[in-house]
PDB file of N, CA and C in Angstrom:
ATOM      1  N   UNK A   1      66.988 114.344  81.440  1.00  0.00           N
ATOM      2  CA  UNK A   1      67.891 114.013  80.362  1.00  0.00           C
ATOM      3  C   UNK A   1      67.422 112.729  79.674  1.00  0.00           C
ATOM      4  N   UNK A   2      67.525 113.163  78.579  1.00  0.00           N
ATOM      5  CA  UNK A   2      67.351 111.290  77.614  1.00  0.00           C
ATOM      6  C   UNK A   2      67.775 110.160  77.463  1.00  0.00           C
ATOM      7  N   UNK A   3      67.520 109.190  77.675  1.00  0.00           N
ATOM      8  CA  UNK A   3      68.074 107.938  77.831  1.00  0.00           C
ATOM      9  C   UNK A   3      69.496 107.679  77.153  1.00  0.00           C
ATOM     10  N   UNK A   4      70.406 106.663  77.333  1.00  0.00           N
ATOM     11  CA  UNK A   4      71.175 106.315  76.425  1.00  0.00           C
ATOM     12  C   UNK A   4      71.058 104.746  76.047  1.00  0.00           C
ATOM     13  N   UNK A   5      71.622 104.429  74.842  1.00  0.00           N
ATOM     14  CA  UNK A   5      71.542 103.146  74.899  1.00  0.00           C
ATOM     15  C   UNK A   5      72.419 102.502  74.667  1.00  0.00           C
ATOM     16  N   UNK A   6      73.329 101.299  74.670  1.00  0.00           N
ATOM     17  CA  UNK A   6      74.170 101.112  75.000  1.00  0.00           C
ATOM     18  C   UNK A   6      74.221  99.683  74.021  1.00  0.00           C
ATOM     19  N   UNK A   7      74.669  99.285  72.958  1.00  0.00           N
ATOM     20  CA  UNK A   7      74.744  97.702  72.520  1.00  0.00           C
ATOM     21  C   UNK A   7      75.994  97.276  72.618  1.00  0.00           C
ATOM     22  N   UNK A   8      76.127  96.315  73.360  1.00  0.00           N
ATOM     23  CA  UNK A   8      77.566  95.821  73.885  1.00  0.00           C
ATOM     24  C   UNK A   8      77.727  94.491  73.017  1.00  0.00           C
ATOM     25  N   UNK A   9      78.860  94.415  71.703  1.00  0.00           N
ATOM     26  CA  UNK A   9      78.573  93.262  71.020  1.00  0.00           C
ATOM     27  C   UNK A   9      80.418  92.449  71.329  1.00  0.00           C
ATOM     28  N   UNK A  10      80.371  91.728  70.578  1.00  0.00           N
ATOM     29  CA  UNK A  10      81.488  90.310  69.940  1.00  0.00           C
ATOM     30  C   UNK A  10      82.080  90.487  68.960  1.00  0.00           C
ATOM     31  N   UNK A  11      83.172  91.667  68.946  1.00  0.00           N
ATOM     32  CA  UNK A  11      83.883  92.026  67.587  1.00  0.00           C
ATOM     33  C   UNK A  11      84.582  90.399  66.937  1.00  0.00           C
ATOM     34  N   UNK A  12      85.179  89.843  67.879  1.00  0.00           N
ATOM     35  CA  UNK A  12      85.350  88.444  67.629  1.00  0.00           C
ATOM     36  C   UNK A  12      84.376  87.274  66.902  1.00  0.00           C
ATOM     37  N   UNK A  13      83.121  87.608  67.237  1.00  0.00           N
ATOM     38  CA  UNK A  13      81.904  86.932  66.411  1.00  0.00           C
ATOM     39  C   UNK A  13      81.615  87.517  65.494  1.00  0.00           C
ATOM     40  N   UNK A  14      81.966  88.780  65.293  1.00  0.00           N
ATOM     41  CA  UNK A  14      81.461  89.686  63.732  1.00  0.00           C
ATOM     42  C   UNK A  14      79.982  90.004  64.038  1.00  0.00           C
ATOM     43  N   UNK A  15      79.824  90.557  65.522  1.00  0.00           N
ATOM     44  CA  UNK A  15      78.680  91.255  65.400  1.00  0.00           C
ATOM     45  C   UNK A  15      78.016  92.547  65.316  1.00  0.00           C
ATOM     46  N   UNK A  16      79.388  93.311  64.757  1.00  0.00           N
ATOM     47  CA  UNK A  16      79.114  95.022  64.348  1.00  0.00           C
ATOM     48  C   UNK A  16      77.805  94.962  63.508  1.00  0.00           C
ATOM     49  N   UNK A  17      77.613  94.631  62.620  1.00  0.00           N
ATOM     50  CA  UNK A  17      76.511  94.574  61.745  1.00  0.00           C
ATOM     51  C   UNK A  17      75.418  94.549  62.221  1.00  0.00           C
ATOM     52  N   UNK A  18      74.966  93.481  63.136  1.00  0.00           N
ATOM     53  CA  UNK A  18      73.895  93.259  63.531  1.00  0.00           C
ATOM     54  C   UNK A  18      73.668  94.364  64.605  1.00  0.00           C
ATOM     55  N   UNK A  19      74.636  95.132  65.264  1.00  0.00           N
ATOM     56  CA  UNK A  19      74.479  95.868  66.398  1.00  0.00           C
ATOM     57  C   UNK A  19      73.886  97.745  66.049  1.00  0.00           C
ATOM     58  N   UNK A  20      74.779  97.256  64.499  1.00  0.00           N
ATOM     59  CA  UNK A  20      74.479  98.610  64.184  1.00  0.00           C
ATOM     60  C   UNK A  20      73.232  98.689  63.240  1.00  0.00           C
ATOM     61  N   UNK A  21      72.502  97.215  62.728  1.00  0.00           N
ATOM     62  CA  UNK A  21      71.944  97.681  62.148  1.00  0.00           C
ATOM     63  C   UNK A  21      70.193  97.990  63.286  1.00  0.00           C
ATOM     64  N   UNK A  22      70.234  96.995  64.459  1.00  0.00           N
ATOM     65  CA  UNK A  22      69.386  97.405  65.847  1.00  0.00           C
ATOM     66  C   UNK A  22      69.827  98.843  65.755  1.00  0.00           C
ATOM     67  N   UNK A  23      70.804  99.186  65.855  1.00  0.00           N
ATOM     68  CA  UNK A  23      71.011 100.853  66.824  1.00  0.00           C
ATOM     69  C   UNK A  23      70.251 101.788  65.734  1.00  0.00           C
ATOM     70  N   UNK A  24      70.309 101.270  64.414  1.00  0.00           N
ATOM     71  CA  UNK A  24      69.734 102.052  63.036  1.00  0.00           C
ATOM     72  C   UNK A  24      68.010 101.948  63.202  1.00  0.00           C
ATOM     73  N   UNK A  25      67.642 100.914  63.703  1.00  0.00           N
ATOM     74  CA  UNK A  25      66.294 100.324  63.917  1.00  0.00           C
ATOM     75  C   UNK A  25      65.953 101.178  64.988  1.00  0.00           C
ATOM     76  N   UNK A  26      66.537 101.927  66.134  1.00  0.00           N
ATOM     77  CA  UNK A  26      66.429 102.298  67.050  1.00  0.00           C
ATOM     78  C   UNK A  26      66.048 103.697  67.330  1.00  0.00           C
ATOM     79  N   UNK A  27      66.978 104.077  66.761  1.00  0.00           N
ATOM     80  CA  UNK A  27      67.526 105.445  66.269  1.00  0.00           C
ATOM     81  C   UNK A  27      65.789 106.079  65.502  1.00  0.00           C
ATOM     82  N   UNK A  28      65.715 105.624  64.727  1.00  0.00           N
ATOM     83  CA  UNK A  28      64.679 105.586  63.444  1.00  0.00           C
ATOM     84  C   UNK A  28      62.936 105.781  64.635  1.00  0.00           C
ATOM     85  N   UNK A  29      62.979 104.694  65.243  1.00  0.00           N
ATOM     86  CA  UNK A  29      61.917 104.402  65.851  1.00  0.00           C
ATOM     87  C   UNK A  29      61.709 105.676  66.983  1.00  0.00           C
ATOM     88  N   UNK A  30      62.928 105.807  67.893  1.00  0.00           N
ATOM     89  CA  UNK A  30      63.231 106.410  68.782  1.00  0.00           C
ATOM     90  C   UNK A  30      63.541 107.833  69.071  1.00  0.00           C
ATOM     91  N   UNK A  31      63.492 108.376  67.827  1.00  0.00           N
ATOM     92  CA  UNK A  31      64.762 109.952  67.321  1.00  0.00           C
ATOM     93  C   UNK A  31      64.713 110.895  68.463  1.00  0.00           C
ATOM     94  N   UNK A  32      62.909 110.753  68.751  1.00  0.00           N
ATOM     95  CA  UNK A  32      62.871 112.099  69.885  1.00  0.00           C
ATOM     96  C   UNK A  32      62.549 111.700  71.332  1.00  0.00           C
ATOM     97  N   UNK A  33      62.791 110.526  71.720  1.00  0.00           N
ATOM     98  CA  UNK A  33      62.957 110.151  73.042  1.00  0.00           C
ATOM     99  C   UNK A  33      64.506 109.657  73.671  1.00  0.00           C
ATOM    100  N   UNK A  34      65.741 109.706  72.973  1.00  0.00           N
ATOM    101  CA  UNK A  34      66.762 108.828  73.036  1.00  0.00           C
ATOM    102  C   UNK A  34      68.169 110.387  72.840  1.00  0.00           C
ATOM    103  N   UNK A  35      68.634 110.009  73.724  1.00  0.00           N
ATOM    104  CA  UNK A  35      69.662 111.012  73.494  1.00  0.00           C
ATOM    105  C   UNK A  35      71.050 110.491  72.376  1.00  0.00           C
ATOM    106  N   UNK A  36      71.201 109.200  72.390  1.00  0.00           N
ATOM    107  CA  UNK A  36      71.891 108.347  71.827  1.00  0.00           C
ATOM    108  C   UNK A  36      72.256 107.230  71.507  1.00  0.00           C
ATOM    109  N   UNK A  37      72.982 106.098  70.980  1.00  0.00           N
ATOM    110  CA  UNK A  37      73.029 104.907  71.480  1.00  0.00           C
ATOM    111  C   UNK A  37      74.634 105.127  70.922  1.00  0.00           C
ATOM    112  N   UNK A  38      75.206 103.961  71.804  1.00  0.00           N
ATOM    113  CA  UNK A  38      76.673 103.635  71.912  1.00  0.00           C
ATOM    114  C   UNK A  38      76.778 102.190  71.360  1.00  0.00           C
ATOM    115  N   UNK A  39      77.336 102.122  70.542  1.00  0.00           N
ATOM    116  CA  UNK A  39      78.292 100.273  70.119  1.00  0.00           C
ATOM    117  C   UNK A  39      78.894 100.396  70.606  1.00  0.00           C
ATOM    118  N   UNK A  40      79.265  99.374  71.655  1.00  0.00           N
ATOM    119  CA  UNK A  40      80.647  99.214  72.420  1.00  0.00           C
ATOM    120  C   UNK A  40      81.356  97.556  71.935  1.00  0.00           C
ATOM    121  N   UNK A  41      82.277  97.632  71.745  1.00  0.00           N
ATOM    122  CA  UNK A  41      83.274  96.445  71.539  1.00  0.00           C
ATOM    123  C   UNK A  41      83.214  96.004  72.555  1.00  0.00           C
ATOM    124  N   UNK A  42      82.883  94.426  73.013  1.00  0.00           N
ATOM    125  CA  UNK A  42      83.195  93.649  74.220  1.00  0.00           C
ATOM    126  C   UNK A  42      84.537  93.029  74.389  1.00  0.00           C
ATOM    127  N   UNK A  43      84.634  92.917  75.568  1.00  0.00           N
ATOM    128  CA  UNK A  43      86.581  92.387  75.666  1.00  0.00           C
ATOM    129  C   UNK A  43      85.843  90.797  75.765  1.00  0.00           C
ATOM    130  N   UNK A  44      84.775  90.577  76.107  1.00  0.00           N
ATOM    131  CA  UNK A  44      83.881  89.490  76.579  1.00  0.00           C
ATOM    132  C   UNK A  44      83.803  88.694  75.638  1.00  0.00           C
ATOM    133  N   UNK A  45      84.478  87.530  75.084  1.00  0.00           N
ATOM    134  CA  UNK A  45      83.495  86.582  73.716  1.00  0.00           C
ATOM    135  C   UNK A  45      82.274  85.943  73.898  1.00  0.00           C
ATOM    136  N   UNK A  46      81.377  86.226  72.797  1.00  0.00           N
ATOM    137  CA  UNK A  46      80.237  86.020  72.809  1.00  0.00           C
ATOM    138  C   UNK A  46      79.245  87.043  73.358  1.00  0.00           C
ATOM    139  N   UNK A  47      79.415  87.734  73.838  1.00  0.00           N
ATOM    140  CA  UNK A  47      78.702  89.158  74.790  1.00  0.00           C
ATOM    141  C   UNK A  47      78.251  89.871  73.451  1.00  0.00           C
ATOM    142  N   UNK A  48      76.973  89.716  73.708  1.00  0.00           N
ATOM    143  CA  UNK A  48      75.988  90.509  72.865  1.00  0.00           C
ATOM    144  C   UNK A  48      74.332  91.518  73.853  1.00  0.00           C
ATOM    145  N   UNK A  49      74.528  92.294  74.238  1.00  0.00           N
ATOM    146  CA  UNK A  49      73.501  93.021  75.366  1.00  0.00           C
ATOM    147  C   UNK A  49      73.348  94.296  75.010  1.00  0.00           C
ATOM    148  N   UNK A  50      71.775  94.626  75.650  1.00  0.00           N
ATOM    149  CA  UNK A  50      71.490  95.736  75.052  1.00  0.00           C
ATOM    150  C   UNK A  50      70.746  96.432  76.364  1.00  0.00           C
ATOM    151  N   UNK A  51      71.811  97.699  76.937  1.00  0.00           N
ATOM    152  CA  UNK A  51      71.208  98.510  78.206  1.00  0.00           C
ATOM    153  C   UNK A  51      70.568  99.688  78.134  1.00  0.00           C
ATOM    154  N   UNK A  52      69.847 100.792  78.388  1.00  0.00           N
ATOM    155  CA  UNK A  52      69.246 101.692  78.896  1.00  0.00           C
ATOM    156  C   UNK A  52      70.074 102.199  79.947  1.00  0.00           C
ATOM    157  N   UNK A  53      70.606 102.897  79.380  1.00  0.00           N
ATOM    158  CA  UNK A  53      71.466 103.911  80.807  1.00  0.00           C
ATOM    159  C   UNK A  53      72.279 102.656  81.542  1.00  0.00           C
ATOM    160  N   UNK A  54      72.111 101.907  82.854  1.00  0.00           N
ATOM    161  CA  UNK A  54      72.867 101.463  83.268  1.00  0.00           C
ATOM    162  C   UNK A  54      71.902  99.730  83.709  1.00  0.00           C
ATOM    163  N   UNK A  55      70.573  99.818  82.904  1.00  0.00           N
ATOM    164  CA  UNK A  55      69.795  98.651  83.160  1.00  0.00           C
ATOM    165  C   UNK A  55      70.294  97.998  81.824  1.00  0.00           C
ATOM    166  N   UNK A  56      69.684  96.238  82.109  1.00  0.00           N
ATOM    167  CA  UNK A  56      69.629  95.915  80.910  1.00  0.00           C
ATOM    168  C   UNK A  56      68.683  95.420  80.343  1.00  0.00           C
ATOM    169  N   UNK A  57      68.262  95.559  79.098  1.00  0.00           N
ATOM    170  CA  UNK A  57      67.293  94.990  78.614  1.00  0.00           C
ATOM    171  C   UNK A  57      67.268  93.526  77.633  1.00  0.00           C
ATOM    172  N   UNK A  58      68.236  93.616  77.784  1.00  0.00           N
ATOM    173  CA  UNK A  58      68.715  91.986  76.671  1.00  0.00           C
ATOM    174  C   UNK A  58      70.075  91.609  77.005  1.00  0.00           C
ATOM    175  N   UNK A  59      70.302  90.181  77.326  1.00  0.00           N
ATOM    176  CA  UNK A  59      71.297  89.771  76.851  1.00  0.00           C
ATOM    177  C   UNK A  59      71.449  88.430  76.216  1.00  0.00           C
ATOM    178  N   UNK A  60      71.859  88.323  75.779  1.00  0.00           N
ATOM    179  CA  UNK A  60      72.038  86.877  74.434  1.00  0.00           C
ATOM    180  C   UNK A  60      72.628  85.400  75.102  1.00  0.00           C
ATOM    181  N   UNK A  61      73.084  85.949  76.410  1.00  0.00           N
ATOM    182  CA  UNK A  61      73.992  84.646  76.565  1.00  0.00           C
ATOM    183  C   UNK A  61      72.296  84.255  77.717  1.00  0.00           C
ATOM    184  N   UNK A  62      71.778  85.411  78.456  1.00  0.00           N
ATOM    185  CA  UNK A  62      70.756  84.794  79.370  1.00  0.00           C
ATOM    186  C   UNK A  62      69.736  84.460  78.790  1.00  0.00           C
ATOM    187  N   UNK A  63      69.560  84.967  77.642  1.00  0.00           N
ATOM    188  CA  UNK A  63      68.294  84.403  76.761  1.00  0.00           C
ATOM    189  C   UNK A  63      68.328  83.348  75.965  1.00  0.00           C
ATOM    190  N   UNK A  64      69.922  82.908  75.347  1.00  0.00           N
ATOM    191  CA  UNK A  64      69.865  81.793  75.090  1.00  0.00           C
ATOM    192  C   UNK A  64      69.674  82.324  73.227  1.00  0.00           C
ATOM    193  N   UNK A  65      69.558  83.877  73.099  1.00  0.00           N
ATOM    194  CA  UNK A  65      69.116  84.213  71.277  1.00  0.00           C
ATOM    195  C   UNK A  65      69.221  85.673  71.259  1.00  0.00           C
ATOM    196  N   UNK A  66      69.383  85.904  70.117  1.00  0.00           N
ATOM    197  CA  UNK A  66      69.024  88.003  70.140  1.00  0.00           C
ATOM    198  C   UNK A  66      67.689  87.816  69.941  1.00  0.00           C
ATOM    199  N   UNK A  67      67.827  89.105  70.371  1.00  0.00           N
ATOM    200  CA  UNK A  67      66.392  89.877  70.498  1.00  0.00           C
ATOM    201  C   UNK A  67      65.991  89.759  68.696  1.00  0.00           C
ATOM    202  N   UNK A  68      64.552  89.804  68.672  1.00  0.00           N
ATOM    203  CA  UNK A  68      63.519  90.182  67.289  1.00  0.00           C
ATOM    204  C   UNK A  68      63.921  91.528  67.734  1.00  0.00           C
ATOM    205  N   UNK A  69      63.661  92.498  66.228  1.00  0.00           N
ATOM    206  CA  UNK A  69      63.389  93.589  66.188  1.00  0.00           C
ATOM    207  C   UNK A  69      62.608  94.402  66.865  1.00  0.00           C
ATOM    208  N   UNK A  70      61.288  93.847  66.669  1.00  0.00           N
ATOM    209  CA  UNK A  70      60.406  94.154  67.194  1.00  0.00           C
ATOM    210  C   UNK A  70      59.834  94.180  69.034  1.00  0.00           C
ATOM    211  N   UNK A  71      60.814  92.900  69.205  1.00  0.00           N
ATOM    212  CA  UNK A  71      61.215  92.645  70.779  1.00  0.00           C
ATOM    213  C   UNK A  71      61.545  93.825  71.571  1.00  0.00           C
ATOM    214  N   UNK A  72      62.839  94.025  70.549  1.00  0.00           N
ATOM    215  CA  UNK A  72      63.798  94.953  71.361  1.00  0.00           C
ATOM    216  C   UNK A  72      62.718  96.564  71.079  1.00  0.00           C
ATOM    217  N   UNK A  73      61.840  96.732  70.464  1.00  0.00           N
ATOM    218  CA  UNK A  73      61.246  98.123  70.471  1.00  0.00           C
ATOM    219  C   UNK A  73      60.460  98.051  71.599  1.00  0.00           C
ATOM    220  N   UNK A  74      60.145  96.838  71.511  1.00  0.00           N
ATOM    221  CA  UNK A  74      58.825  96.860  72.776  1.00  0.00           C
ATOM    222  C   UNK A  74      59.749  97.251  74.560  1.00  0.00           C
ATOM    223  N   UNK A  75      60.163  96.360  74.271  1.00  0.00           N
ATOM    224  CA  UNK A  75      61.478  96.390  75.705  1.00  0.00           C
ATOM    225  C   UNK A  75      62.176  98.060  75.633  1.00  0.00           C
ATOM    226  N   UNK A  76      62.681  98.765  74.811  1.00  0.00           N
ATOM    227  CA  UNK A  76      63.092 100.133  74.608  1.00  0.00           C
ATOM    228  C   UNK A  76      61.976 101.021  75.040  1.00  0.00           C
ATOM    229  N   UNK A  77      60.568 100.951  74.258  1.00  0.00           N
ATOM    230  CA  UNK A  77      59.607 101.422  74.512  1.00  0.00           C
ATOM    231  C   UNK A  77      58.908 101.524  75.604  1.00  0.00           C
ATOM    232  N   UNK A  78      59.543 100.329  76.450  1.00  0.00           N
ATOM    233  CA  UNK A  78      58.458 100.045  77.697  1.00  0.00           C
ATOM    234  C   UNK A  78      59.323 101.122  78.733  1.00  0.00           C
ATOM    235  N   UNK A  79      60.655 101.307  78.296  1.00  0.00           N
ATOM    236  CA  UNK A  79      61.730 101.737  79.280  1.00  0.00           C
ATOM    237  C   UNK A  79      61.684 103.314  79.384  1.00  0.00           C
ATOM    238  N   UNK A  80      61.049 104.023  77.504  1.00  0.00           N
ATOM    239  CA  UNK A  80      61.995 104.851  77.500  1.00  0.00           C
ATOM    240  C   UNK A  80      60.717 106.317  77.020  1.00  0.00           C
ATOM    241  N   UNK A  81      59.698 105.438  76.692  1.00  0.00           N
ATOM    242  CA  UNK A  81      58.127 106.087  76.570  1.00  0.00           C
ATOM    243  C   UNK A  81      56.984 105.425  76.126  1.00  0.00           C
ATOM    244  N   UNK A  82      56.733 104.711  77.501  1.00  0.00           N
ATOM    245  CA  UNK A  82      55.502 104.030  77.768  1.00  0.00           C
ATOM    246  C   UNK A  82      54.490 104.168  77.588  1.00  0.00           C
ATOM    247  N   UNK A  83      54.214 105.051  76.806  1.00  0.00           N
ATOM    248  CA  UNK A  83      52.828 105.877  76.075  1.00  0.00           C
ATOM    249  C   UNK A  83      52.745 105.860  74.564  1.00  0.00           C
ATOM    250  N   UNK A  84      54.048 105.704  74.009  1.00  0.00           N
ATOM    251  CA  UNK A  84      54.456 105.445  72.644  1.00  0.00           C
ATOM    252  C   UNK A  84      53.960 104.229  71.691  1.00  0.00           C
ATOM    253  N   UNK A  85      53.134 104.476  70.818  1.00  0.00           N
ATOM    254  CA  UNK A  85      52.722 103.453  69.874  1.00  0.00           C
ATOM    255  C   UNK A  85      53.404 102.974  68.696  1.00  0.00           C
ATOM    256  N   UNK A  86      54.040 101.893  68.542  1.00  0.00           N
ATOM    257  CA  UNK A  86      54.803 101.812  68.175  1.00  0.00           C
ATOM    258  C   UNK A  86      54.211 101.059  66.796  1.00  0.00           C
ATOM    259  N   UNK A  87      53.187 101.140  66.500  1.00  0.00           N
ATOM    260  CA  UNK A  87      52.070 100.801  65.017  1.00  0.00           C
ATOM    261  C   UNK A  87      52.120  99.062  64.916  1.00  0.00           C
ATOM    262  N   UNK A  88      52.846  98.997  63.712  1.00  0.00           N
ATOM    263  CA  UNK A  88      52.831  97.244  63.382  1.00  0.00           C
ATOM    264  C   UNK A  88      53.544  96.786  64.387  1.00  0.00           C
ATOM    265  N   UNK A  89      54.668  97.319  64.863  1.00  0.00           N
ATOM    266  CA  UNK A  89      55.928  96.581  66.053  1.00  0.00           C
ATOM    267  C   UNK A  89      55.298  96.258  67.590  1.00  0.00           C
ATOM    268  N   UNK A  90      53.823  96.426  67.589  1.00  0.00           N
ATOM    269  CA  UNK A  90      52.996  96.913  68.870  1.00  0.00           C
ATOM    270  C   UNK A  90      52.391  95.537  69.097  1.00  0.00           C
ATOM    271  N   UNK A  91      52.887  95.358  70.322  1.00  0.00           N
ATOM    272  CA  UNK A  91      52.280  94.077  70.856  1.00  0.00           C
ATOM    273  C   UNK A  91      50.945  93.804  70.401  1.00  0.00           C
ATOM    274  N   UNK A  92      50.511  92.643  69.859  1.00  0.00           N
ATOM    275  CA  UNK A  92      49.010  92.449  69.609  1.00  0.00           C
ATOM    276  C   UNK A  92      48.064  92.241  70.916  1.00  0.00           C
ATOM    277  N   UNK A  93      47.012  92.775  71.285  1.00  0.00           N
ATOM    278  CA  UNK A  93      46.171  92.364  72.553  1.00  0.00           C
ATOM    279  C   UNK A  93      45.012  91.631  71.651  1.00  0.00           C
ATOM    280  N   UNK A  94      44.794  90.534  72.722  1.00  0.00           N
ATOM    281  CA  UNK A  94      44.424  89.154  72.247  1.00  0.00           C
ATOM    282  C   UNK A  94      42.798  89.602  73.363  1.00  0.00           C
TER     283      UNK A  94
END
């Protein structure tokens, strides 16, 4: 079965926008590896995180920032098809 994803935001901070516009970023990148993603309203203030089924891959209060765009593809990607090239968003090897 396909992953889900899960963005848990701060209706209190006004962070629908930003959650939906990642899940749009996601969605887009993701279409045929991802079964879905969920916005969930936090009862939590300040709670901004972003899980894979029941892991997590970001959260804002332990990082101290949100995720880059491009962050969060790499971190999705690494989780969800590790074989997936993800073009300009693709880690540079140095």
């Amino acid at each position: 079965m396909k992953p889900t994803i899960t963005i848990e935001y701060c209706p209190k901070c006004h962070w629908l926008l930003r959650a939906a516009y990642m899940a749009q970023e996601l969605l887009t990148t993701f279409e045929d590896d991802l079964y879905g993603i969920t916005l969930q309203p936090s009862e939590i203030a300040g709670r901004y995180s972003i899980r894979v089924n029941d892991v997590v891959l970001f959260d804002r209060k332990q990082e101290g920032r949100f995720p880059e765009i491009k962050e969060l593809k790499q971190l999705v990607r690494d989780k969800v098809n590790p074989d997936k090239n993800l073009g300009h968003s693709d880690r540079i090897v140095k």
